[in-house]
Protein backbone atom coordinates (compact mmCIF):
# COMPACT_ATOMS: atom_id res chain seq x y z
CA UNK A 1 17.33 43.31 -7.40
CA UNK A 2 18.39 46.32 -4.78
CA UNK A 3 21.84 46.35 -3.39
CA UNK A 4 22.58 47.65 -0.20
CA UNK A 5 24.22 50.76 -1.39
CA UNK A 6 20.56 51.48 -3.35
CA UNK A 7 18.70 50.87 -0.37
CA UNK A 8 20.76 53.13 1.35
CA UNK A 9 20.69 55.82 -1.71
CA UNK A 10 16.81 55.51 -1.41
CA UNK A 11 16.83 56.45 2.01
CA UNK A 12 19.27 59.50 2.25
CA UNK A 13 16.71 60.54 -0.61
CA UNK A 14 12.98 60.11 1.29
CA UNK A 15 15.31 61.33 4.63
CA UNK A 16 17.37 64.72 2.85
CA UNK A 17 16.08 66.71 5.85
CA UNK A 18 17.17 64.55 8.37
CA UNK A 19 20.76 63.85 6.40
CA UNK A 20 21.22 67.47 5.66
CA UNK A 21 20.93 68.26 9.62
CA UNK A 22 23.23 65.29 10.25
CA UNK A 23 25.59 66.87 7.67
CA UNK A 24 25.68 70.04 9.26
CA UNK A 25 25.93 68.84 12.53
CA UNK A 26 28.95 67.00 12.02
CA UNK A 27 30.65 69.58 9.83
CA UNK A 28 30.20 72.32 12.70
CA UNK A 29 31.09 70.28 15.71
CA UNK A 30 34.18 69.32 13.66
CA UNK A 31 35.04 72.97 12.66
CA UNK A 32 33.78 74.01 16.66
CA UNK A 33 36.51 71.53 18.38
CA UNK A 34 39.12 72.71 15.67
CA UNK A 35 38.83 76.48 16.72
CA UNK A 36 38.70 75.53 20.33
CA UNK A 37 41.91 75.56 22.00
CA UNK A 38 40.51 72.23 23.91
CA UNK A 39 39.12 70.53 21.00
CA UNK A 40 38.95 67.49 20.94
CA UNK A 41 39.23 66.64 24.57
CA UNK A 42 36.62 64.86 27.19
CA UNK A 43 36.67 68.02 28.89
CA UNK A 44 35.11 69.85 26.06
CA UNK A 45 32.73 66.85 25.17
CA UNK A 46 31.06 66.65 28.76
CA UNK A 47 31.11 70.54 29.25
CA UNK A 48 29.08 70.30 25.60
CA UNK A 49 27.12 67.52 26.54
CA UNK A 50 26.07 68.79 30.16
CA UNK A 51 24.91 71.96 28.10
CA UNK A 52 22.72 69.87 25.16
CA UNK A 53 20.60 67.65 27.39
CA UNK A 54 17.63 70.35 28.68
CA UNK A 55 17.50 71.79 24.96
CA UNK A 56 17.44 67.92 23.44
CA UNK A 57 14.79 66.66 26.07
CA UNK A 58 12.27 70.13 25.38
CA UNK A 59 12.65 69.94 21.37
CA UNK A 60 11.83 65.32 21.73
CA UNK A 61 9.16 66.73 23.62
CA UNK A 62 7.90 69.53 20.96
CA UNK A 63 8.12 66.63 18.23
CA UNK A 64 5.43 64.83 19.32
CA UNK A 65 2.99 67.03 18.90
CA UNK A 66 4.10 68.73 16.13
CA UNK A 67 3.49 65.73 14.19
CA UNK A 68 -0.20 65.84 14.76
CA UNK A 69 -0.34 69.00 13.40
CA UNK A 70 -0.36 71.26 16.35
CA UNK A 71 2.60 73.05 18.85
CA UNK A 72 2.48 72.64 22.79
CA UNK A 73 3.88 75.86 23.93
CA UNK A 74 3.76 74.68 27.20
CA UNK A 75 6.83 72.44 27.02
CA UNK A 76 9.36 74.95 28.55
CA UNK A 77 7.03 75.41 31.17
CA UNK A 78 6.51 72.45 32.27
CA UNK A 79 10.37 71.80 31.94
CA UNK A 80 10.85 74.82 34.21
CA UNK A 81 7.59 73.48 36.53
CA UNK A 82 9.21 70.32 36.60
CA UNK A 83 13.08 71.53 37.64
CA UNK A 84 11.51 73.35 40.48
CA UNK A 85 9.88 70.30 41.41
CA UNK A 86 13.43 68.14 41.90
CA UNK A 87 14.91 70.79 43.58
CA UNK A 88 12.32 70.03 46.40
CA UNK A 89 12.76 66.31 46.44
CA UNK A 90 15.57 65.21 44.78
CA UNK A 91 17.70 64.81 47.95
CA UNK A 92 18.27 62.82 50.93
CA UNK A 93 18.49 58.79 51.05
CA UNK A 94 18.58 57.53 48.23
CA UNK A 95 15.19 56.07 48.28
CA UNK A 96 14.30 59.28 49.20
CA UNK A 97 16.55 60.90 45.70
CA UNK A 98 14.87 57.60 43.47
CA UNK A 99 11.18 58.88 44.49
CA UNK A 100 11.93 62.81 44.39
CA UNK A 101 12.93 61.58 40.59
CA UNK A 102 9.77 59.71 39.85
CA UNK A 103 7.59 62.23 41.64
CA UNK A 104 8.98 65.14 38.95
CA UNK A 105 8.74 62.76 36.11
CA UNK A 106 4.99 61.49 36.90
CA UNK A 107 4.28 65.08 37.74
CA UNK A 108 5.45 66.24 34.09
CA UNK A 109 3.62 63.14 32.67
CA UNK A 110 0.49 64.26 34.32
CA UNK A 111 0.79 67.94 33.08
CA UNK A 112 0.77 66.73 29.60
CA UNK A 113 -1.42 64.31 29.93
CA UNK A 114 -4.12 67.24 31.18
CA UNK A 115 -2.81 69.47 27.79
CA UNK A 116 -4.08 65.72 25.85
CA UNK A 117 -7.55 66.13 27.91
CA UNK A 118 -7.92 69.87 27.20
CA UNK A 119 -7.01 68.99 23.54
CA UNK A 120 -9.39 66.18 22.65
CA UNK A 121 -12.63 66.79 25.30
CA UNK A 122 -12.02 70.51 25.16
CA UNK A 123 -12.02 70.68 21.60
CA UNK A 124 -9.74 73.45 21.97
CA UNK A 125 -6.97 74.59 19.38
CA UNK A 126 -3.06 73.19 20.68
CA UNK A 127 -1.89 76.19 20.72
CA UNK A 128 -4.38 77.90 22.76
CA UNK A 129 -4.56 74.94 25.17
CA UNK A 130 -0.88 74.75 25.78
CA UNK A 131 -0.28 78.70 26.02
CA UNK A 132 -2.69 78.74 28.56
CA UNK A 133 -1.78 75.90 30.36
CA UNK A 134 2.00 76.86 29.97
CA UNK A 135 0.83 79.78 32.04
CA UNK A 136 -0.86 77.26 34.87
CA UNK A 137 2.47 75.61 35.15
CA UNK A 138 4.39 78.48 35.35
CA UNK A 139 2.03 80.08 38.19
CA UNK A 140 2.97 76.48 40.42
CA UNK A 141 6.65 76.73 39.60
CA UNK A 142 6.75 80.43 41.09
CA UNK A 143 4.34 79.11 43.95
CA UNK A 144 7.13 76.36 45.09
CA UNK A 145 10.20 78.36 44.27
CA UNK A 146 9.53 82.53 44.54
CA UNK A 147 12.99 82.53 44.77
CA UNK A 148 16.26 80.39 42.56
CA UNK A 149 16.99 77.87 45.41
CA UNK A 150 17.21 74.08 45.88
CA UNK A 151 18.70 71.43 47.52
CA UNK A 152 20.36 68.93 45.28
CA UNK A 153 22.26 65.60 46.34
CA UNK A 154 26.03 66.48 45.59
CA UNK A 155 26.73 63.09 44.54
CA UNK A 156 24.10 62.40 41.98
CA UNK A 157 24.78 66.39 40.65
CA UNK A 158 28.67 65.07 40.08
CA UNK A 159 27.74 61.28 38.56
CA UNK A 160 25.71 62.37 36.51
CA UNK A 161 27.10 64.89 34.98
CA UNK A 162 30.76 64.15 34.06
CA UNK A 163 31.64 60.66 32.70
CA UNK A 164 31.40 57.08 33.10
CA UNK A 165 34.55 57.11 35.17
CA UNK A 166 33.26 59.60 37.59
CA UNK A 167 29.85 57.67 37.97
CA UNK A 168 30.55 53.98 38.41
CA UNK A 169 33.66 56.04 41.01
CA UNK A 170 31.19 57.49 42.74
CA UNK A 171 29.12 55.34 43.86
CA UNK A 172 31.75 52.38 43.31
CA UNK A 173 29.85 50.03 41.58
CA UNK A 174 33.17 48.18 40.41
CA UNK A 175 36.60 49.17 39.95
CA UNK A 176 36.87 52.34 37.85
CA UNK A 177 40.61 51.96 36.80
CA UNK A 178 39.37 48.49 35.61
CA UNK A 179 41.53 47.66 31.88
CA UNK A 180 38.22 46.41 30.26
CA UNK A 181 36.62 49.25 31.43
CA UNK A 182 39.07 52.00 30.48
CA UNK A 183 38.19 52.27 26.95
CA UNK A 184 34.74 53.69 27.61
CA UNK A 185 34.92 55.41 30.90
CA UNK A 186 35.59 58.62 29.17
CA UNK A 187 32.31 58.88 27.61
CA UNK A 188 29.96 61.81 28.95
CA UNK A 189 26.91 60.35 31.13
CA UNK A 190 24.46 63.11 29.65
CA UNK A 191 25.49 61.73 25.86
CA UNK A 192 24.34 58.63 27.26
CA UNK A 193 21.06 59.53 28.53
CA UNK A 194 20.22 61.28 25.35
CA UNK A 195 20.84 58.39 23.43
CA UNK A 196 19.46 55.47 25.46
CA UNK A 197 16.12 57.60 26.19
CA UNK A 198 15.82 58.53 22.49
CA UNK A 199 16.52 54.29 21.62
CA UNK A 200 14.14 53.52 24.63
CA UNK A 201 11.30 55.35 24.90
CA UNK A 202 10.78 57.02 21.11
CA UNK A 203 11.80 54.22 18.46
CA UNK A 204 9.29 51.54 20.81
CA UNK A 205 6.64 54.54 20.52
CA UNK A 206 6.49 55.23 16.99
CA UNK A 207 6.48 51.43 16.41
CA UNK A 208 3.15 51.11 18.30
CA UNK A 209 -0.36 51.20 17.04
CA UNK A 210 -0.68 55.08 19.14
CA UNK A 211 2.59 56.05 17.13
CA UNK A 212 1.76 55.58 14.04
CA UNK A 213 -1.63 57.05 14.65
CA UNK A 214 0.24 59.92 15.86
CA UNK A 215 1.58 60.02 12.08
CA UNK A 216 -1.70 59.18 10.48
CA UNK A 217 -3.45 62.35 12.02
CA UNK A 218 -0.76 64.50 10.83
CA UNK A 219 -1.10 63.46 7.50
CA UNK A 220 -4.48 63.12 6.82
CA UNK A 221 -6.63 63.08 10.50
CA UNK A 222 -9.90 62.40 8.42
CA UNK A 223 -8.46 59.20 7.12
CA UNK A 224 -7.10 58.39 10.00
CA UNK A 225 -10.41 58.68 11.63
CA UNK A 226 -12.15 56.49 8.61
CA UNK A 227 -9.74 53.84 8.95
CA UNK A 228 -10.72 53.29 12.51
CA UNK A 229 -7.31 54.32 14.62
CA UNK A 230 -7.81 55.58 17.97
CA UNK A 231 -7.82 59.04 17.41
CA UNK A 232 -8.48 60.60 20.77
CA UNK A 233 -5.82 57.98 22.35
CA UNK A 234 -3.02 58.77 19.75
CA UNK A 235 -3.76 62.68 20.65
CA UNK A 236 -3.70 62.20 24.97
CA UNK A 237 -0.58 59.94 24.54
CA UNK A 238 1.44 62.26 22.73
CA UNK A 239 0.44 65.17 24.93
CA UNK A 240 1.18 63.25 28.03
CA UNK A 241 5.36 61.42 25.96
CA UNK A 242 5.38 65.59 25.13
CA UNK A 243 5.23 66.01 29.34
CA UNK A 244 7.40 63.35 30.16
CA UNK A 245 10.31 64.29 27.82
CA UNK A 246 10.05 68.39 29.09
CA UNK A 247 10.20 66.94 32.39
CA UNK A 248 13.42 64.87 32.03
CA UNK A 249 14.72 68.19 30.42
CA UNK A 250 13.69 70.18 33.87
CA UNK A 251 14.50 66.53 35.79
CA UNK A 252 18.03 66.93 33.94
CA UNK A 253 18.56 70.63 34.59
CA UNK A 254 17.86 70.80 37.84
CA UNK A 255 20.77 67.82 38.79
CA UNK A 256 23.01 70.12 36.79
CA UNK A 257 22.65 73.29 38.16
CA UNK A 258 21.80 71.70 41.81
CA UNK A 259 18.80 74.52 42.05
CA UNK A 260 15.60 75.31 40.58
CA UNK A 261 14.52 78.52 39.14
CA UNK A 262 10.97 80.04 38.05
CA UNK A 263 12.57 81.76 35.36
CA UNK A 264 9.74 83.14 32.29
CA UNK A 265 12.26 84.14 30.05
CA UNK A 266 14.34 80.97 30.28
CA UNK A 267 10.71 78.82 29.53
CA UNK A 268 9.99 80.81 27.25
CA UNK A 269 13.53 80.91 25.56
CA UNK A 270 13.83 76.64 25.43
CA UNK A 271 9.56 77.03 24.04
CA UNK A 272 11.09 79.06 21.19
CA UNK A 273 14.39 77.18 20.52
CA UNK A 274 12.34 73.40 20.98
CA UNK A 275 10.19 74.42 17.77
CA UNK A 276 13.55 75.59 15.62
CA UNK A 277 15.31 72.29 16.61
CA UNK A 278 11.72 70.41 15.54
CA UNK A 279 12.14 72.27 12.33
CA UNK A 280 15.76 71.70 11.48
CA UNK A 281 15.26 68.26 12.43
CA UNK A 282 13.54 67.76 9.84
CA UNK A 283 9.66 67.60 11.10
CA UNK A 284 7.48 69.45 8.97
CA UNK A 285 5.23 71.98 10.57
CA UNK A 286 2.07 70.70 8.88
CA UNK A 287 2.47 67.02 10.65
CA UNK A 288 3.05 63.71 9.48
CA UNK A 289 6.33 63.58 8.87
CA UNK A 290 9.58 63.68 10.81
CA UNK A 291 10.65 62.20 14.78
CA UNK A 292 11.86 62.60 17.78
CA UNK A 293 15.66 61.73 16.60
CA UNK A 294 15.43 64.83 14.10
CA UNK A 295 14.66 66.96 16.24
CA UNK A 296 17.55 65.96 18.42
CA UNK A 297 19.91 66.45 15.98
CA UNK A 298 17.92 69.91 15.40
CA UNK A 299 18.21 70.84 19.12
CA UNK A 300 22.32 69.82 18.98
CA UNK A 301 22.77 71.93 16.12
CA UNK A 302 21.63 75.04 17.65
CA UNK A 303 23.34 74.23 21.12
CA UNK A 304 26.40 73.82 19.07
CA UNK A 305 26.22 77.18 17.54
CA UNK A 306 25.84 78.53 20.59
CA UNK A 307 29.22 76.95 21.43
CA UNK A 308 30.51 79.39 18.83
CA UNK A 309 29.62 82.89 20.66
CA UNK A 310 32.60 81.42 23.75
CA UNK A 311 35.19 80.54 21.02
CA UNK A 312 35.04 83.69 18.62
CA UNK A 313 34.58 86.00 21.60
CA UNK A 314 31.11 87.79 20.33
CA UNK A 315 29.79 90.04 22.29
CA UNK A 316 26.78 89.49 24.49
CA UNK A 317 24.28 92.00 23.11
CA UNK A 318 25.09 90.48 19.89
CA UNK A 319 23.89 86.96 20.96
CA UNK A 320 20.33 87.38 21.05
CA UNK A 321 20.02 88.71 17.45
CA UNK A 322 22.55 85.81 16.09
CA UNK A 323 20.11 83.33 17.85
CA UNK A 324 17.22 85.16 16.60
CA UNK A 325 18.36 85.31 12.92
CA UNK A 326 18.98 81.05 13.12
CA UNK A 327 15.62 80.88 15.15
CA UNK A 328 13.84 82.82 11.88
CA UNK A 329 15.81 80.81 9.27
CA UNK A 330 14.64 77.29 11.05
CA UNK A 331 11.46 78.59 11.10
CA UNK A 332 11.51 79.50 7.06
CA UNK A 333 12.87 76.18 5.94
CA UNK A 334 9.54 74.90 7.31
CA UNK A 335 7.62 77.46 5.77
CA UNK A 336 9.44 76.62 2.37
CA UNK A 337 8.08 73.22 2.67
CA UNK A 338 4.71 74.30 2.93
CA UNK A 339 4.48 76.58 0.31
CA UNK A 340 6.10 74.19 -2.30
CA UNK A 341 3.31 72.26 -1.42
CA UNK A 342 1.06 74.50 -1.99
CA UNK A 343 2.16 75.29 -5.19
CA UNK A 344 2.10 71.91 -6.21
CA UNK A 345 -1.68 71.37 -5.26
CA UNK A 346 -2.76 74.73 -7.24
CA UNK A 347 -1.32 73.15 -10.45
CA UNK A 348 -4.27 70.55 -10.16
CA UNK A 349 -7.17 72.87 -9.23
């Protein structure tokens, strides 16, 4: 008979991956807030937050189809398409603000659901798809911002991205200094909108016929395909979730910074990072295994060690070759994977 603390044993061992990132997640946010001279403060855990929730959204949105098998390096693009976007709309009354926001989410929906078209009628390769349709969108986010601009409602750029306090103050839905309230008001809004759109919108997902298709191709996509599951559905609905989530992250970063920007190297830069977080998340490269809440943890854990160049004061030209050396070392842990399994297959041939 299993006892909790088996059943619990049993899954830290079929999840080490995802426990190991955990692990190391904790243990250098902990050692991060002990070195800074703020640690431990509300101040440092919204300024860390605000900074997370583009890099979280892009790598939730490289998951998905990374577990069929393929990469979509058109996620930053369509994150930076979609940013652009908001800082068009997202202002004014706010009925005006509430459809600016739908408008860049259904228009990031709609870019991936084209990739999921491309994919499946086109017969084309994901990666060759999505680098040339990363291209598309970044050709329309220079076409409605040539230049860094935007025009972002002040109050929804504050509420959203400080704490509960500041956002039920803002736009006073009750009594902020409220007792019962007090003991949560501190916590960051963008923590919260990580979480409740990781609970929300990925654990229903993978729990639905199309999400566990999504797994089946991964592991085995002629099985999949003998056992009936709706193959070209699973495949357009994770190319379309992969649009929606990079355009929360643009959604997201355009409230923060109040502007949108047409910036290649920055796509480019959260294409690159969304694919290490996938990796030290625990999602494995050849499909089938992993999720969405991996690869946030992934995407944290390189945010966070980021949050290291401010504290120990290393030089900027450094940076890129510290980010490139965990970027390469992400990568290799998948690669490890795949070669052990490799191996393991040539022992029976």
């Amino acid at each position: 008979m299993s006892t909790p603390l088996a059943n619990l044993a049993t899954s830290i061992r079929q999840n080490r991956a995802f426990t190991g990132a955990v692990l190391l997640l904790v243990a250098l946010f902990l050692l991060y807030n002990v070195l800074h001279p703020r640690g431990f403060s509300s101040a440092v855990l919204i300024q860390n937050a605000n900074e997370s929730v583009a890099i979280v959204f892009v790598a939730m949105a490289q998951t998905i189809p990374v577990l069929l098998g393929g990469l979509d390096l058109s996620v930053g693009a369509v994150m930076t398409l979609s940013a652009c976007i908001a800082s068009v709309l997202v202002n004014g009354s706010p009925l005006q603000i509430i459809l600016g926001m739908l408008v860049t989410l259904l228009a990031g929906t709609a870019f991936g659901f084209c990739n999921g078209l491309i994919v499946v009628y086109g017969r084309l390769q994901p990666i060759i798809a999505t680098l040339a349709t990363g291209a598309i969108a970044m050709g329309l986010a220079l076409f409605i911002r040539p230049k860094p601009g935007g025009d972002i409602d002040g109050d929804l750029n504050w509420a959203v991205t400080n704490s509960l306090w500041d956002f039920v103050d803002t736009y006073g839905l009750f009594d902020a200094d409220a007792a019962w309230f007090a003991p949560v008001a501190w916590i960051p809004v963008p923590l919260l909108i990580i979480l409740v759109f990781g609970a929300c919108v990925w654990l229903p997902f993978r729990r639905t016929v199309t999400g566990r298709t999504i797994y089946a191709i991964g592991s085995a996509e002629g099985a999949a395909y003998m056992s009936g599951l709706p193959i070209n559905r699973a495949k357009i609905a994770a190319f379309t979730l992969a649009g929606f989530f990079a355009a929360c992250g643009g959604l997201y970063l355009a409230i923060q910074t109040a502007s949108g920007n047409a910036d290649l190297t920055q796509a480019g830069a959260y294409t690159l990072n969304s694919i290490a977080a996938v990796v030290l998340g625990g999602t494995s490269l050849l499909g089938g295994v992993g999720g969405a809440i991996g690869s946030l943890i992934g995407a944290l854990i390189l945010r966070v060690i980021s949050f290291y160049f401010r504290i120990l004061s290393i030089d900027p030209l450094l940076q890129p070759l510290v980010e490139g050396l965990v970027l390469l070392a992400a990568v290799s842990l998948g690669a490890v994977r795949v070669l052990r399994i490799r191996n393991r297959l040539d022992l029976f041939r």
